[in-house]
C-alpha atoms as a PDB file:
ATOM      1  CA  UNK A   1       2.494   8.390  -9.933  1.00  0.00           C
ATOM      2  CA  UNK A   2       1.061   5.128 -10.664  1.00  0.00           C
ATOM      3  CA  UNK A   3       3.595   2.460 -11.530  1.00  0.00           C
ATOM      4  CA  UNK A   4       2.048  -0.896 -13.521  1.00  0.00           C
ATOM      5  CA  UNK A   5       4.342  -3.629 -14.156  1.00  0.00           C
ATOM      6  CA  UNK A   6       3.937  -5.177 -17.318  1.00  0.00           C
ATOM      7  CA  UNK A   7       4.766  -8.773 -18.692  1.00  0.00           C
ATOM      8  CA  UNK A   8       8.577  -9.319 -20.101  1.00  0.00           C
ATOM      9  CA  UNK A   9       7.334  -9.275 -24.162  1.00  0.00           C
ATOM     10  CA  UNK A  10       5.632  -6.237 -23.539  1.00  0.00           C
ATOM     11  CA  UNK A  11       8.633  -4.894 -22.139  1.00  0.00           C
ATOM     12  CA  UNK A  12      10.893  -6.494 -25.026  1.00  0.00           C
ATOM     13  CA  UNK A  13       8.722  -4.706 -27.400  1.00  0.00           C
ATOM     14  CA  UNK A  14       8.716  -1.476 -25.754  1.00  0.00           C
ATOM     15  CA  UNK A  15      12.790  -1.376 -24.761  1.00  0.00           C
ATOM     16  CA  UNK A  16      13.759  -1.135 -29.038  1.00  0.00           C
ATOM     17  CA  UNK A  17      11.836   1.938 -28.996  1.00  0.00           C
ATOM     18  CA  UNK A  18      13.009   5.605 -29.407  1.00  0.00           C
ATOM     19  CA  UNK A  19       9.303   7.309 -30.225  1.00  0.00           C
ATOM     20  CA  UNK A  20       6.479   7.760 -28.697  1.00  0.00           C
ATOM     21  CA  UNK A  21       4.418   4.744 -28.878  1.00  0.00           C
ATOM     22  CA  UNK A  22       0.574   4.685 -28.400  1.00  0.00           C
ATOM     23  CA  UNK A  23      -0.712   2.080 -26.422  1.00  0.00           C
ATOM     24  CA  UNK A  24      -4.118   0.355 -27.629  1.00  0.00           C
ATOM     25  CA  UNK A  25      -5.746  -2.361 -26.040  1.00  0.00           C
ATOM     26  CA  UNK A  26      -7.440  -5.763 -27.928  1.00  0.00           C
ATOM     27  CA  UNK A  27     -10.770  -4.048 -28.625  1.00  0.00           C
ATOM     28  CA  UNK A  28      -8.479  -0.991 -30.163  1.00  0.00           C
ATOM     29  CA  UNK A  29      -9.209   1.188 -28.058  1.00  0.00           C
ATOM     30  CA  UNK A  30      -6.545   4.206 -26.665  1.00  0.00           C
ATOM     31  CA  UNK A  31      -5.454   3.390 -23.249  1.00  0.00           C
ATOM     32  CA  UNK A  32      -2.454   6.371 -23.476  1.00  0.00           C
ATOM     33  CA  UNK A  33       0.630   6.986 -25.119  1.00  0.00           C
ATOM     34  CA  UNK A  34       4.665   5.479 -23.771  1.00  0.00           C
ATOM     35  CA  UNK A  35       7.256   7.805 -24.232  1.00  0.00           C
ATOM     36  CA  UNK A  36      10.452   6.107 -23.812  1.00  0.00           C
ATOM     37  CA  UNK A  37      13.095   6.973 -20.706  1.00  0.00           C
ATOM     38  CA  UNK A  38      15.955   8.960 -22.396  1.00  0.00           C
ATOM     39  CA  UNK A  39      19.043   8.492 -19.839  1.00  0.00           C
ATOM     40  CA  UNK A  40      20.880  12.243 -19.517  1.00  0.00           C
ATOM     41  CA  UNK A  41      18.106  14.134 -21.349  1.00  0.00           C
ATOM     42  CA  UNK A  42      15.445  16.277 -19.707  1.00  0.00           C
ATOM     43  CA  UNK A  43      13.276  16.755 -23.566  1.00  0.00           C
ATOM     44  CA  UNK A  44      10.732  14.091 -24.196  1.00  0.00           C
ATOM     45  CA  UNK A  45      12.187  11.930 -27.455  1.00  0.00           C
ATOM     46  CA  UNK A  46      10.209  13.293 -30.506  1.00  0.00           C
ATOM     47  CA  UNK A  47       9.495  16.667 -28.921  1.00  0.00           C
ATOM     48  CA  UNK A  48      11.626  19.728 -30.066  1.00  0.00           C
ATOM     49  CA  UNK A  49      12.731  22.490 -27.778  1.00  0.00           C
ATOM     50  CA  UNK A  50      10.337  24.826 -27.028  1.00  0.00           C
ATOM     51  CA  UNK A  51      13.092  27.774 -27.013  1.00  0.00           C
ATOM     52  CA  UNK A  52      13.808  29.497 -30.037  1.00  0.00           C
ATOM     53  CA  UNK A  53      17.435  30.288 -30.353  1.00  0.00           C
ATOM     54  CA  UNK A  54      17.634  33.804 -29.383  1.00  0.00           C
ATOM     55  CA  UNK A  55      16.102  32.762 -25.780  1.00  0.00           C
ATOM     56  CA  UNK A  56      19.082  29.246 -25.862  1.00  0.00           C
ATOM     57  CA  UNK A  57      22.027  31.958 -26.463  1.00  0.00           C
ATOM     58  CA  UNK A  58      20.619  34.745 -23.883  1.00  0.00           C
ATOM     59  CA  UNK A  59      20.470  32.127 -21.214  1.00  0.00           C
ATOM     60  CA  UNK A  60      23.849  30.779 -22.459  1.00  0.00           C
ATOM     61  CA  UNK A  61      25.144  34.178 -21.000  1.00  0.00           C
ATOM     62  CA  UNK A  62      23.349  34.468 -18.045  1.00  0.00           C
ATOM     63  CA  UNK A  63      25.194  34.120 -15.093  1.00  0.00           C
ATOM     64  CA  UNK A  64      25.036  31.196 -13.427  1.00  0.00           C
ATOM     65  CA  UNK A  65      25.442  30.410  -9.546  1.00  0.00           C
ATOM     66  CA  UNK A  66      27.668  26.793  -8.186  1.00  0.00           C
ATOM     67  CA  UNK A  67      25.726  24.919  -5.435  1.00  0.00           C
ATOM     68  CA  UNK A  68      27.400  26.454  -2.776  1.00  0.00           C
ATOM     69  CA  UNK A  69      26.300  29.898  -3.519  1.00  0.00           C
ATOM     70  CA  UNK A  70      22.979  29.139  -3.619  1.00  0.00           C
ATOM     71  CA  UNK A  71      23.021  27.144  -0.181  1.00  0.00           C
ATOM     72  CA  UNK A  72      24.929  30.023   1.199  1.00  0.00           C
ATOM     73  CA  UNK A  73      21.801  32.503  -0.594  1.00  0.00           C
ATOM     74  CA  UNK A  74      19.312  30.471   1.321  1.00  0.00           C
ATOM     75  CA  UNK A  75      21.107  30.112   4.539  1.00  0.00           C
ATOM     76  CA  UNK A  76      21.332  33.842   4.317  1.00  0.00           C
ATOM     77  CA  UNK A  77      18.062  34.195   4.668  1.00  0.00           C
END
């Protein structure tokens, strides 16, 4: 990934955000879109899940494995 740093108002501006934001540049033009960082969340902000609920509760009862099982799985092999 690219990283660009940008100037502190530009950062100011972007930190109050909780939305996607698209970015334009003086002519107008697109350059892309920010989508804020949201700390402990692996969903985009602004973006709903893309499981309906039938498919959240059937994976709520799947069984699940601890860390150690699954190093133990792949040392097994």
């Amino acid at each position: 990934m690219t990283v660009i740093t940008i100037d502190r108002s530009t950062g100011d501006k972007l930190r109050g955000v909780n939305e996607p934001v698209q970015l334009r540049d003086e002519r107008g033009e697109v350059l892309g879109e920010f989508r804020p960082a949201v700390l402990g969340s692996n969903v985009d902000v602004g973006e709903e899940c893309p499981l309906d609920e039938a498919e959240l509760q059937r994976r709520e009862q799947e069984e699940t494995l601890s860390t150690a099982d699954v190093l133990r799985s792949l040392e097994a092999r």
